[in-house]
Structures are given as structure tokens and as C-alpha cells.
Protein backbone atom coordinates (compact mmCIF):
# COMPACT_ATOMS: atom_id res chain seq x y z
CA UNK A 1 0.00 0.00 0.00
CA UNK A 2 1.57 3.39 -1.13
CA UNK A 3 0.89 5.51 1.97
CA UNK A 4 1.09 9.55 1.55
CA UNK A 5 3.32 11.10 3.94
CA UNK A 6 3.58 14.98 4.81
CA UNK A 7 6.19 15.53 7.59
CA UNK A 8 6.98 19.22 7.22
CA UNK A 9 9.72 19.16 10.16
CA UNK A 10 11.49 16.32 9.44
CA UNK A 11 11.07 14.16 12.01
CA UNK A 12 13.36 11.13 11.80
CA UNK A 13 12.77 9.83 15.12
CA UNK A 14 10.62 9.90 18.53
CA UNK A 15 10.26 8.47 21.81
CA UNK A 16 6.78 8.78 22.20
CA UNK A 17 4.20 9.27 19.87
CA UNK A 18 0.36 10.40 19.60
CA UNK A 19 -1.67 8.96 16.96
CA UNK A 20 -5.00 9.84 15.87
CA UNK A 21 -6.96 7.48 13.07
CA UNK A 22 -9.36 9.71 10.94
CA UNK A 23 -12.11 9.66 8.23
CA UNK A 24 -13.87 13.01 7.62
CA UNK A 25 -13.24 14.51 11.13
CA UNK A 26 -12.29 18.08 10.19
CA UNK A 27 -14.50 19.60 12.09
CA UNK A 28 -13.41 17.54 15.46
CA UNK A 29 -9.73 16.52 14.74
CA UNK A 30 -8.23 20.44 16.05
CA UNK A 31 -9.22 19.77 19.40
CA UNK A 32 -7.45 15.90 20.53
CA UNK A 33 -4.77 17.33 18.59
CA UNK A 34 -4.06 20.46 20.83
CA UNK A 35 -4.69 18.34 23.65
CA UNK A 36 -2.45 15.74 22.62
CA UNK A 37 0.31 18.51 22.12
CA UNK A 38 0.10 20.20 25.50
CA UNK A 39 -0.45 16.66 27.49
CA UNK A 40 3.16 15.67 25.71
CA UNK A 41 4.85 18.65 26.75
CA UNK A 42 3.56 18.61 29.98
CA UNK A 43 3.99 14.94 30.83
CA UNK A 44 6.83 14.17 28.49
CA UNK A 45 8.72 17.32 27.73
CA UNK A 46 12.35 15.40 28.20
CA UNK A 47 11.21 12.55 25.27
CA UNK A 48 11.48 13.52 21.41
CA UNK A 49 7.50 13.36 20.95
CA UNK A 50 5.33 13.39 17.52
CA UNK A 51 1.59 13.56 16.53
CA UNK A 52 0.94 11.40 13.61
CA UNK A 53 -2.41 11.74 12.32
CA UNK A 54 -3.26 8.32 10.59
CA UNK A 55 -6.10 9.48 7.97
CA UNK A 56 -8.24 7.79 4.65
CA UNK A 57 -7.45 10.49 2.30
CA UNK A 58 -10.42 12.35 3.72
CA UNK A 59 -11.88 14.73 1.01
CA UNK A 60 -12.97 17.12 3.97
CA UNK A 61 -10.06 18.60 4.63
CA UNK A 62 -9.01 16.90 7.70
CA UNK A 63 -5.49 17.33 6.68
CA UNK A 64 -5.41 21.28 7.02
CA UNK A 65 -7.01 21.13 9.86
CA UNK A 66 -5.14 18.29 11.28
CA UNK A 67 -1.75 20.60 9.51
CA UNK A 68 -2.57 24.26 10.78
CA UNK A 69 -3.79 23.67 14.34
CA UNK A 70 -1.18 25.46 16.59
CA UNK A 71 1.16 22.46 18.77
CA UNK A 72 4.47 22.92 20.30
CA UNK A 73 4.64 19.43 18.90
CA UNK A 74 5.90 18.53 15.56
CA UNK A 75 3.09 16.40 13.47
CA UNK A 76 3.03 14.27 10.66
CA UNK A 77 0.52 13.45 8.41
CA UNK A 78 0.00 9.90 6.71
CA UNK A 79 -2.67 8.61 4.76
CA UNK A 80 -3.37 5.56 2.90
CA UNK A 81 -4.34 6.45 -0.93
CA UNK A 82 -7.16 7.66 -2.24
CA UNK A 83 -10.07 5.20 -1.91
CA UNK A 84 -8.39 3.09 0.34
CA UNK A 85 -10.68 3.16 3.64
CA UNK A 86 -10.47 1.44 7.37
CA UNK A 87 -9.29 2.17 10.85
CA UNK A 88 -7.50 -0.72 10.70
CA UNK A 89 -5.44 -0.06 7.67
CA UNK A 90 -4.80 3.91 9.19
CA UNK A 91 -3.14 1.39 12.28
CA UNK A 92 -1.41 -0.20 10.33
CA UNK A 93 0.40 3.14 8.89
CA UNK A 94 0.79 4.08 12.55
CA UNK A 95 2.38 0.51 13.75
CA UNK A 96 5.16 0.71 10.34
CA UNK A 97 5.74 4.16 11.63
CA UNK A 98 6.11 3.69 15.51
CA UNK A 99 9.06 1.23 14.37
CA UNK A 100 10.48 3.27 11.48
CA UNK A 101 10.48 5.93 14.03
CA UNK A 102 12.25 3.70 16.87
CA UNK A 103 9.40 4.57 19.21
CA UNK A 104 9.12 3.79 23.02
CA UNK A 105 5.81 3.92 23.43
CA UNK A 106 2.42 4.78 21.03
CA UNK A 107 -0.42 6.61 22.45
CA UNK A 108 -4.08 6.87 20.46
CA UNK A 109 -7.18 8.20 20.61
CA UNK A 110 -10.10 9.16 18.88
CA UNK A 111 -10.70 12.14 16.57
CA UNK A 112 -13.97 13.02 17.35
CA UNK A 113 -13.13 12.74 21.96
CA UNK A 114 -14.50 16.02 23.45
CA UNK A 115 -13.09 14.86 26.92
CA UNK A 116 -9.69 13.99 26.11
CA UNK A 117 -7.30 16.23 28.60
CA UNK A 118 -3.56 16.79 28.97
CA UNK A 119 -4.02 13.84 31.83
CA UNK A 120 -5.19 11.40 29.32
CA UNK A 121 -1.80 11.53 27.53
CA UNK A 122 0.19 10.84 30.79
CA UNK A 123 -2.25 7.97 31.70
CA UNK A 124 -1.89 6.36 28.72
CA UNK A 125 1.11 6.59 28.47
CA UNK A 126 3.45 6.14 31.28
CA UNK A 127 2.94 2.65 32.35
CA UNK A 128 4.82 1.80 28.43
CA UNK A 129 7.86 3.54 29.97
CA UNK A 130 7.05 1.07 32.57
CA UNK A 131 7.74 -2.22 31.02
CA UNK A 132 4.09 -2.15 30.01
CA UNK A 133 2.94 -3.18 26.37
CA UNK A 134 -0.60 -2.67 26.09
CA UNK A 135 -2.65 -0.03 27.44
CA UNK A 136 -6.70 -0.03 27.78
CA UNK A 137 -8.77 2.84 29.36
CA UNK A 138 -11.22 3.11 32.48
CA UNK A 139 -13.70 6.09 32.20
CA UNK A 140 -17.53 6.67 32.63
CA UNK A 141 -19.47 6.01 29.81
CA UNK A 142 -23.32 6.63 29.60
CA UNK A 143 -25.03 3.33 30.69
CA UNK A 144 -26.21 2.53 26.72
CA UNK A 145 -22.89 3.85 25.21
CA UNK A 146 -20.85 1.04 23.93
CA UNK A 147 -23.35 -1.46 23.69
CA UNK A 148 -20.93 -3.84 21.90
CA UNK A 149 -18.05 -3.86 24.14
CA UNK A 150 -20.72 -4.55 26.91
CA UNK A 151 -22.35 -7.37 25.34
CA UNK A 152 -20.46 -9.10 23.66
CA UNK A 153 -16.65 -7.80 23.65
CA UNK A 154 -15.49 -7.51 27.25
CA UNK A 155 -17.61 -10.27 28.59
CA UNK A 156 -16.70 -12.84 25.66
CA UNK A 157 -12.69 -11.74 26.09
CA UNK A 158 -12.97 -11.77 29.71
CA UNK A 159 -14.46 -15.27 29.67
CA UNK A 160 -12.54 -16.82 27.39
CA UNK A 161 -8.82 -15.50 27.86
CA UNK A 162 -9.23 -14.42 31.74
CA UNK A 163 -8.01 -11.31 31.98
CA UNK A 164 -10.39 -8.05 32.74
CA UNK A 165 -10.25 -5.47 30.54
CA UNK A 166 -13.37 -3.55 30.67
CA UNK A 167 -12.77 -1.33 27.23
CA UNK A 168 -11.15 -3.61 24.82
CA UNK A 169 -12.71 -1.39 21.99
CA UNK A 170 -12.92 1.59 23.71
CA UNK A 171 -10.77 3.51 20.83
CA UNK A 172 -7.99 5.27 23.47
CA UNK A 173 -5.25 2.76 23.79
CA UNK A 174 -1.28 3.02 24.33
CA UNK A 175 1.20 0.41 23.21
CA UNK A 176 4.94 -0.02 23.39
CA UNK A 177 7.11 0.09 20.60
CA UNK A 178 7.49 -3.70 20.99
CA UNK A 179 3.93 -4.49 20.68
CA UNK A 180 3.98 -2.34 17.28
CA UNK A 181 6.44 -5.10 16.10
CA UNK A 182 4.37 -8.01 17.17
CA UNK A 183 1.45 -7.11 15.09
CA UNK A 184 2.95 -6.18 12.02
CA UNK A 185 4.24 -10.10 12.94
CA UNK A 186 1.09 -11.36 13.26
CA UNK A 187 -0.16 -13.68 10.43
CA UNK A 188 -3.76 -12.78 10.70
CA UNK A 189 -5.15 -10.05 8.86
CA UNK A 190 -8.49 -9.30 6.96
CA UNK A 191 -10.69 -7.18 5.43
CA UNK A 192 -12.23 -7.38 8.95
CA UNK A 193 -9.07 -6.64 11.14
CA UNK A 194 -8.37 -3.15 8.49
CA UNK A 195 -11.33 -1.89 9.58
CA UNK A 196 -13.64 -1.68 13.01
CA UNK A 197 -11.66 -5.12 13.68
CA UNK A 198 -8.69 -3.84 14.37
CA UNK A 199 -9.50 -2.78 18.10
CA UNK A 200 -10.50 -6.03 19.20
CA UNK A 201 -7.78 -7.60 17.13
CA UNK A 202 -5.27 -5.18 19.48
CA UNK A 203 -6.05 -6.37 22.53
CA UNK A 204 -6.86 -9.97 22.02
CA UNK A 205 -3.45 -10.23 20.56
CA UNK A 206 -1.75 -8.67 23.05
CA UNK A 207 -3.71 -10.89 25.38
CA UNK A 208 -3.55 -13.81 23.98
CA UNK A 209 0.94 -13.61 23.31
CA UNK A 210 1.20 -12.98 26.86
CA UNK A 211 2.58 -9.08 26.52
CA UNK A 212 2.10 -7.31 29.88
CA UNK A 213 -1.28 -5.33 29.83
CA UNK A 214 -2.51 -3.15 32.25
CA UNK A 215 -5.61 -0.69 32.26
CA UNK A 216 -5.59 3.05 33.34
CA UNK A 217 -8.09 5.28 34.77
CA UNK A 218 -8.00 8.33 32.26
CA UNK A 219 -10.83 10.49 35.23
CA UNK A 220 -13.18 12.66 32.64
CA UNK A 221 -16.04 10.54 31.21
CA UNK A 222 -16.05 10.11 27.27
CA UNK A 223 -17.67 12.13 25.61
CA UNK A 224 -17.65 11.80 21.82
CA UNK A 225 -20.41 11.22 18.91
CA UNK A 226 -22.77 8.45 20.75
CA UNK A 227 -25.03 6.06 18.41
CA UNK A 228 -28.01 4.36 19.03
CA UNK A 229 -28.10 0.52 19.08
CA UNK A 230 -31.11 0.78 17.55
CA UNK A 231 -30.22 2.10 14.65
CA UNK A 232 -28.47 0.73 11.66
CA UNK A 233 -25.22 -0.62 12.60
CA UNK A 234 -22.81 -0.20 9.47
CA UNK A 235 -20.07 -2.96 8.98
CA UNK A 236 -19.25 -2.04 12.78
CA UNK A 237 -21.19 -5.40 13.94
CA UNK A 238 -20.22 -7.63 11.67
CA UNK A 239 -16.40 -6.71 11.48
CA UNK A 240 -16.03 -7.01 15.63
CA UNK A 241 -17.72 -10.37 15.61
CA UNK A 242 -15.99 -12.18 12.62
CA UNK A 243 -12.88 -10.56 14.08
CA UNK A 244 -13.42 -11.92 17.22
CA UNK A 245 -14.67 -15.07 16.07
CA UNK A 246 -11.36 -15.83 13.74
CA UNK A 247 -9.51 -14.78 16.92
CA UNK A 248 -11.28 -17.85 19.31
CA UNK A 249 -10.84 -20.66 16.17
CA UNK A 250 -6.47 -19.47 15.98
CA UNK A 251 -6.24 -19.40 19.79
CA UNK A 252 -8.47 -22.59 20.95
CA UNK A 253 -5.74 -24.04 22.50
CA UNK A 254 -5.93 -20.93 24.96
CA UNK A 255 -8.60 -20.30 25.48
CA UNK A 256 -9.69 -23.90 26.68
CA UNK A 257 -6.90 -24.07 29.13
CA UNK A 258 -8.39 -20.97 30.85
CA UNK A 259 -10.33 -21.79 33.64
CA UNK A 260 -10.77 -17.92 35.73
CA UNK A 261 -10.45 -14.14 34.94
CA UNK A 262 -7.99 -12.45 36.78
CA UNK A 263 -7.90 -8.20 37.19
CA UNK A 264 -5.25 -6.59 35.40
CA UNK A 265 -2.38 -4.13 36.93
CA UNK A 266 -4.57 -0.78 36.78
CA UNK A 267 -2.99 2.23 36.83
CA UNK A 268 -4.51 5.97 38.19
CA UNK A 269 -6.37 7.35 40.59
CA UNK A 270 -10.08 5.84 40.43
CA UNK A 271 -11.63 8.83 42.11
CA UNK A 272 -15.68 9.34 41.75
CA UNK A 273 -16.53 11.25 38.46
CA UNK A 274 -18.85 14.20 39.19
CA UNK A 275 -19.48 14.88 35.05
CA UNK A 276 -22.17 13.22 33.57
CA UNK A 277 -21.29 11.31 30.10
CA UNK A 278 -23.31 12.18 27.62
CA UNK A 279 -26.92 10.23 27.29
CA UNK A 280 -27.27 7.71 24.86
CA UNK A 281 -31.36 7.56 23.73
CA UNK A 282 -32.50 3.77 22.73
CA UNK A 283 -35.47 2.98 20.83
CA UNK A 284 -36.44 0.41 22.22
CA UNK A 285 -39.48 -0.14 19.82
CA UNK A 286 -37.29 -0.50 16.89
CA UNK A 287 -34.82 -3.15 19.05
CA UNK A 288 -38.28 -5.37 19.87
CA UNK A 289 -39.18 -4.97 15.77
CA UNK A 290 -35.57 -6.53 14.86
CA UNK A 291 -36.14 -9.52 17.63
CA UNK A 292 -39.47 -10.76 16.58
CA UNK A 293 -39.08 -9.99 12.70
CA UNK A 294 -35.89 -12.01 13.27
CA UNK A 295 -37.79 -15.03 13.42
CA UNK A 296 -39.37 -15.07 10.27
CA UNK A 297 -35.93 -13.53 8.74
CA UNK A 298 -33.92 -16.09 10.19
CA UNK A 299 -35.58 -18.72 12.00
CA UNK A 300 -34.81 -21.36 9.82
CA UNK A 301 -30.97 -20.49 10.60
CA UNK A 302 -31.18 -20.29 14.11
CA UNK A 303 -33.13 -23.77 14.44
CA UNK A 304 -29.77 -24.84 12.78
CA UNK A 305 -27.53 -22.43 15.06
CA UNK A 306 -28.93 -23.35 18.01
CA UNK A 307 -30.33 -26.22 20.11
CA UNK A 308 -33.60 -27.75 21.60
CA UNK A 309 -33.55 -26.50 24.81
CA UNK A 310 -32.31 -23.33 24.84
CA UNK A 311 -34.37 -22.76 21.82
CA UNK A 312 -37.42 -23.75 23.81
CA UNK A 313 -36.73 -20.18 25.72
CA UNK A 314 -35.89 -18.23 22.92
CA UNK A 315 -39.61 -18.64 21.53
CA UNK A 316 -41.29 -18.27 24.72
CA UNK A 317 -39.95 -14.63 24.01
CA UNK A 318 -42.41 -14.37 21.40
CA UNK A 319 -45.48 -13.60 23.53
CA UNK A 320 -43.86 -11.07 25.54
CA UNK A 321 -44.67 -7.08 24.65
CA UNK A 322 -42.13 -4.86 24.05
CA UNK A 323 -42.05 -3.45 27.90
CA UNK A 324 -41.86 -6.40 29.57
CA UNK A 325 -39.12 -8.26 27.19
CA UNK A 326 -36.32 -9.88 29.29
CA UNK A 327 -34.31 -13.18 28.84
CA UNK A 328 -31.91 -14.53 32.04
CA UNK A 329 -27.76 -13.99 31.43
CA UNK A 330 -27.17 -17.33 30.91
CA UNK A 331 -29.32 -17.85 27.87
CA UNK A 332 -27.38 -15.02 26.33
CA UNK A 333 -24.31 -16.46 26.59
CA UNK A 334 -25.12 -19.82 25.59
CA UNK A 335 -26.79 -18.10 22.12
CA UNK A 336 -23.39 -16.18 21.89
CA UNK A 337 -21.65 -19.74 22.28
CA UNK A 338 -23.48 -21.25 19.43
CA UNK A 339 -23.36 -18.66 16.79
CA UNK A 340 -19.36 -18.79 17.77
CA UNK A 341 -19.66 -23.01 17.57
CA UNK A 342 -21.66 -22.10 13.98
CA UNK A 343 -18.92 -19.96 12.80
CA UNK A 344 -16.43 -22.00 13.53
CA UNK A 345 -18.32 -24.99 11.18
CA UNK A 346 -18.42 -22.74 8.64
CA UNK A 347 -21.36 -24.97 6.99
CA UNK A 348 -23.55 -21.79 6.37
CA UNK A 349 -21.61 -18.56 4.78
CA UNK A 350 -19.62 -17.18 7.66
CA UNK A 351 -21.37 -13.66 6.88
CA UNK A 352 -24.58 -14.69 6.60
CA UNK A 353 -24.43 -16.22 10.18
CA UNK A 354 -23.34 -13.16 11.51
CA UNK A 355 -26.36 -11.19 9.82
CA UNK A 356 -28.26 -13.28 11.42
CA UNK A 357 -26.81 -12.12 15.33
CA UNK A 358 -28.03 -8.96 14.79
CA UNK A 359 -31.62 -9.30 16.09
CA UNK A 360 -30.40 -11.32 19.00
CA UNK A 361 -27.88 -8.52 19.50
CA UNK A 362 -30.92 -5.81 19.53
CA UNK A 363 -33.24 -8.74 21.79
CA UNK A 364 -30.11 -8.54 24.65
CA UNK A 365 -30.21 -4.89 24.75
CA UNK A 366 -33.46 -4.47 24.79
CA UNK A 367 -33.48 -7.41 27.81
CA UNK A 368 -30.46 -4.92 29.67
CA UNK A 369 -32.69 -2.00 29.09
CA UNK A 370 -35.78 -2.85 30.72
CA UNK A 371 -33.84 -4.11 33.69
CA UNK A 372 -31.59 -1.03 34.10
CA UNK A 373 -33.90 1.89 32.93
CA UNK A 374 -34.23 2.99 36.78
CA UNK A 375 -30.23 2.14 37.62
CA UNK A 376 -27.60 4.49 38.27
CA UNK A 377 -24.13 4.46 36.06
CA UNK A 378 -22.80 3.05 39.41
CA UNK A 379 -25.64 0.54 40.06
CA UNK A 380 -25.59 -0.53 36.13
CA UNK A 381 -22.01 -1.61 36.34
CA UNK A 382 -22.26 -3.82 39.18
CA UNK A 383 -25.27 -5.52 37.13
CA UNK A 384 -23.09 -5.67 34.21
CA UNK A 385 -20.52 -7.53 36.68
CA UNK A 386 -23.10 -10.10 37.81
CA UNK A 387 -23.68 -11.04 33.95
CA UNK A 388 -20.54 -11.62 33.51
CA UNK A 389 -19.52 -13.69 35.81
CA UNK A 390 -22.57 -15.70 34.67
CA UNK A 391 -20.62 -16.07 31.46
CA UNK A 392 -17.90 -17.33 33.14
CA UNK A 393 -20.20 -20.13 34.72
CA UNK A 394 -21.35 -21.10 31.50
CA UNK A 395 -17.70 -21.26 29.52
CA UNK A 396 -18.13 -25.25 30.22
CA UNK A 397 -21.22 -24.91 27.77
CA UNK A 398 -18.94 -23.55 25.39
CA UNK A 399 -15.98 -26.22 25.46
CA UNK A 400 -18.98 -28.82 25.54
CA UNK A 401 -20.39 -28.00 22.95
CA UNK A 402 -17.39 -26.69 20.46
CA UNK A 403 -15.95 -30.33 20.82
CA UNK A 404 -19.22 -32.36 20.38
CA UNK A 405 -19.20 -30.61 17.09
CA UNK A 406 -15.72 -30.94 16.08
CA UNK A 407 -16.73 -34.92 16.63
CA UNK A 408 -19.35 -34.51 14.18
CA UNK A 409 -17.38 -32.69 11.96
CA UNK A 410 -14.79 -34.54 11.83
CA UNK A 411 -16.76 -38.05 11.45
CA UNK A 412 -18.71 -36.15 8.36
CA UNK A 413 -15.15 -35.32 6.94
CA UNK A 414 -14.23 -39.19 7.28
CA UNK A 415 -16.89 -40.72 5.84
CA UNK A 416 -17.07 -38.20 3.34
């Protein structure tokens, strides 16, 4: 991939660096970028330091802005070429030029944050002058904000590879310059992983090749552009899951030896947040529309996908209205479990499986938000704990089943 490169004061090398993936964000990408330039100075001011804005070739003019905003900090601007979209692939850029660079330590975030402060660079980034390699953030987020990392990303990563790490796709992250290396290493990459993928891909890796990972309390709520699971989800869905999904089939082995989550090193102060996080509206009428359309949709699929007795519940769901819709934990994981196990068999088209999540998807929030409508932020995330560790009860389900079907498989492939 050619990559476009604008580095108008020659920077040949940095200790730390500041990256910020774009796509259209010139009306957002001035302020992280100030930010970023006055929490390096601040926090950092004996290191060489660099902002690298990682862009798509955006047509908006995110490159002026990105260019002409005032830092004490040089910048440098990289793009992939023209037509050539994906977070992932702006990472990628970043990772080739964290080791070109000879980088210590990488820290990112989001174009569009509104809370980002100086302190978010520091957190971030100190514990990778620290013999840490991996970096994931603890802030308040609105209750319905980040509906994917709460229902299917952290508790599926927690449960499977043990450790905690409550924003695996949160978007902020720091890394060393030795993790950089290890992923351009890494063997798997898809369409999937060069675009929304490539957050879950992160920290899974770094996870799952044992490279020290901590989490740090960044103390300002995020704020930035909130959507509404309701709504149409874009490739966002789809890329995270197959992602993820690829991720369990490589690292079986692992994941099956895994028996308990353990907390990660945390760094910060985890003082009470007095800001509010923005609020995150749900229509909840178009979530219970997705669920029971589903079953028309897809209901031949999911009689495949998933079995007797759980299925038994699933269409006692049915007859319930749209206030009063709620399914127990453990069902959810156990349908998570078996659209992994129906991945993994491949038998239908991998993306047409995944399609077919989204209504259950829409059912579990739905489910979360008619039990937490009248919860606190506080109050919510201890609720959020208790599913969890419901997951974790059910991970035997999981192993259970995922080797009863690699029997059948692989007597079909035999007598084949």
C-alpha cells in the first residue's frame, strides 16, 4: 500500500508518539490534537515526541485542519491512498511508523473525543515507559454507550482469555514500541481486522501472546459522537464479531486451558466522576421490531444455530410485549456460544451467520434496558458484573459444545 506522507519538520525519530486514526473529522480533529500537544509537553517534555495523524485520504479537509492547528509538537501526516478506507489499515500506517520511528511507546485516541485532557496523555502513556505493552482505558461512559463492548466484547474476552479489561474497543489505547512489532508479525489479517476489527484484534493479541497489559483510569467521562443501538449498525457489527470469532478458532488451544479471569495491573487514581457522560437515547421499539421480525428472517438459521432447549426459551420470548421483554444472562451467553460453535463450522456462509446475530444482539439490549432503565451508572455496572460472571459459569457450555461438534465434523469429513 503506497501511503502519503507529509512531515513538514522532518522528524526522523521519537520516543513517544500520539496517533490519531481519521475519516472526515475536520470539524473535530483540532481539538485531541491540541490536547495531545500540550499533554506531551507537559507529561513528556524530556522525550522527542510526535503527533501522527493516521487518515483515509479524507476529502474534507481533515489534513489542514489536522496541519494548521497550533502544537508545540511537531506532526506528521500519513494517509493511505485515495479510496483506500479502514481504521484498521490507518493502524497499520501508525504501527510501520512507531518502528520506522524507533518509538518507546504509542499513544491513540479518537478524533472526534471532546473529553480527552492533557491527563489522558500521561495515563496512557506512562505505564509503556514502565515495562508495560498494552494499554486499555477506564472512564464513565453513559449506561447505553458502547453497547458492543458490553455485550459481547469484554464479557466474551474476559471469559474466554481471563483477563479483565473492561474497554477492549474503547478507541484510546497506548502500546509499546514492541507491541507495534508483534502485530505487524502477526499472520492474521483481513478485510475485517483493516477496519472496526482492528481494536478487538489489538487487545486480544496482546492478550492472547502474553505481553504485559494493564488498564488506566483516564478520570473525565467520554464524551464523543454516541449512536443508538437501535439504529443501523454499518459494517461495525459484523467486522467485531468475525474478528473476534477468527480470533477464538487461531487461539483454541488458549482459550480452553483458561479456567478464571484475573484483574489486570490498573494504573490511576479511580476517584468518583462528578461529570455526567453524555446520554445515549435507545429505541427500544425498533430493538423489539428486529427480535421478533428475526424469526421469520432467520428462524430457519437459528433452528440450525442453536439447540432444543435453549431454543425452547428463545420462543417463549415471542409472547412477551415490548415493555416487559427480558431473557436470564445465561441464555445469552449460551446463544453467543453457538453462533461462535456455527462460525467455527463454517457450513452456512460465515457472513450470513453473523447477519443473522443482529436481532439477537438488539433482543439482549433491549433485555439490559428494561432491567436497568431505573439504575444508576454506578448501580448498572455492578449488574453488568453479575452477567458476567454468569458467562464465566457457562464457559463449560462452550468447550462442551465446540468439541461435540468438532466430533461430528470430523466423522462427516471421514466418511465423506
Amino acid at each position: 500500500m503506497d501511503v502519503i506522507v507529509e512531515n513538514p519538520d522532518h522528524v526522523k525519530d521519537a520516543d513517544i508518539i500520539v496517533g490519531i486514526p481519521s475519516y472526515n473529522e475536520a470539524d473535530s480533529i483540532a481539538f485531541p490534537t491540541d490536547i495531545a500537544s500540550k499533554g506531551l509537553v507537559t507529561f513528556f517534555p524530556e522525550y522527542k515526541s510526535v503527533i501522527i495523524n493516521v487518515d483515509n485520504y479524507s476529502p474534507d479537509g481533515t489534513k489542514d485542519v489536522f496541519l494548521t492547528t497550533p502544537t508545540k509538537v511537531p506532526k506528521i501526516y500519513i494517509s493511505t491512498p485515495e479510496g483506500v478506507k479502514g481504521k484498521g489499515n490507518n493502524f497499520l500506517n501508525l504501527f510501520e511508523a512507531a518502528v520506522e520511528l524507533g518509538a518507546q511507546a504509542v499513544v491513540v485516541v479518537d478524533a472526534d473525543l471532546k473529553s480527552i485532557t492533557p491527563q489522558w496523555i500521561q495515563y496512557l502513556g506512562e505505564p509503556l515507559f514502565r515495562d508495560f505493552n498494552y494499554v486499555t482505558p477506564i472512564y464513565v461512559r453513559h449506561k447505553y454507550d458502547g453497547s458492543i463492548t458490553n455485550h459481547i466484547a469484554y464479557p466474551l474476552l474476559r471469559t474466554l482469555y481471563g483477563l479483565r479489561v473492561r474497554q477492549p474497543i474503547g478507541g484510546d489505547f497506548g502500546f509499546s514500541g514492541r507491541m507495534a512489532r508483534a502485530f505487524l508479525a502477526e499472520k492474521l489479517w483481513s478485510d475485517m481486522i483493516a477496519n472496526f476489527g482492528i481494536d478487538i484484534w489489538m487487545t486480544t493479541i496482546a492478550i492472547a501472546r502474553r505481553f504485559k497489559v494493564c488498564q488506566t483510569f483516564l478520570g473525565s467521562p467520554k464524551t464523543h459522537r454516541t449512536k443508538d443501538p437501535a439504529k443501523d449498525l454499518g459494517p461495525m457489527f459484523s467486522q467485531v464479531v468475525m474478528t473476534f470469532f477468527d480470533l477464538l478458532i487461531d487461539f483454541e488451544y488458549l482459550w480452553k486451558d483458561t479456567k478464571e479471569s484475573w484483574p489486570s495491573s490498573i494504573f490511576g487514581f479511580g476517584l468518583g466522576v462528578d461529570e455526567k457522560p453524555p446520554t445515549v437515547n435507545v429505541n427500544t421499539e425498533a430493538l423489539y421490531k428486529s427480535f421478533i421480525s428475526g424469526f421469520k428472517r432467520y428462524g430457519t438459521l437459528w433452528r440450525k444455530i442453536i439447540p432444543e432447549a435453549e431454543w425452547i426459551e428463545i420462543d417463549k420470548t415471542k409472547k412477551m410485549t415490548e415493555k416487559q421483554f427480558y431473557y436470564p444472562s445465561d441464555l445469552w451467553a449460551r446463544i453467543l456460544f453457538n453462533f461462535a460453535i456455527a462460525y467455527r463450522n463454517n457450513e452456512t456462509p460465515r457472513k450470513k451467520i453473523v447477519e443473522a446475530m443482529i436481532p439477537f444482539y438488539h433482543s439482549r439490549i433491549l433485555s439490559f434496558v428494561n432491567r436497568t432503565s431505573h439504575m444508576g451508572t454506578k448501580e448498572c455496572e455492578e449488574y453488568l458484573e453479575s452477567i458476567i460472571r454468569i458467562f464465566e459459569k457457562e464457559k463449560y457450555y462452550l468447550i462442551k459444545r465446540w468439541d461435540e461438534d468438532q466430533k461430528k465434523l470430523g466423522h462427516l469429513l471421514l466418511n465423506s
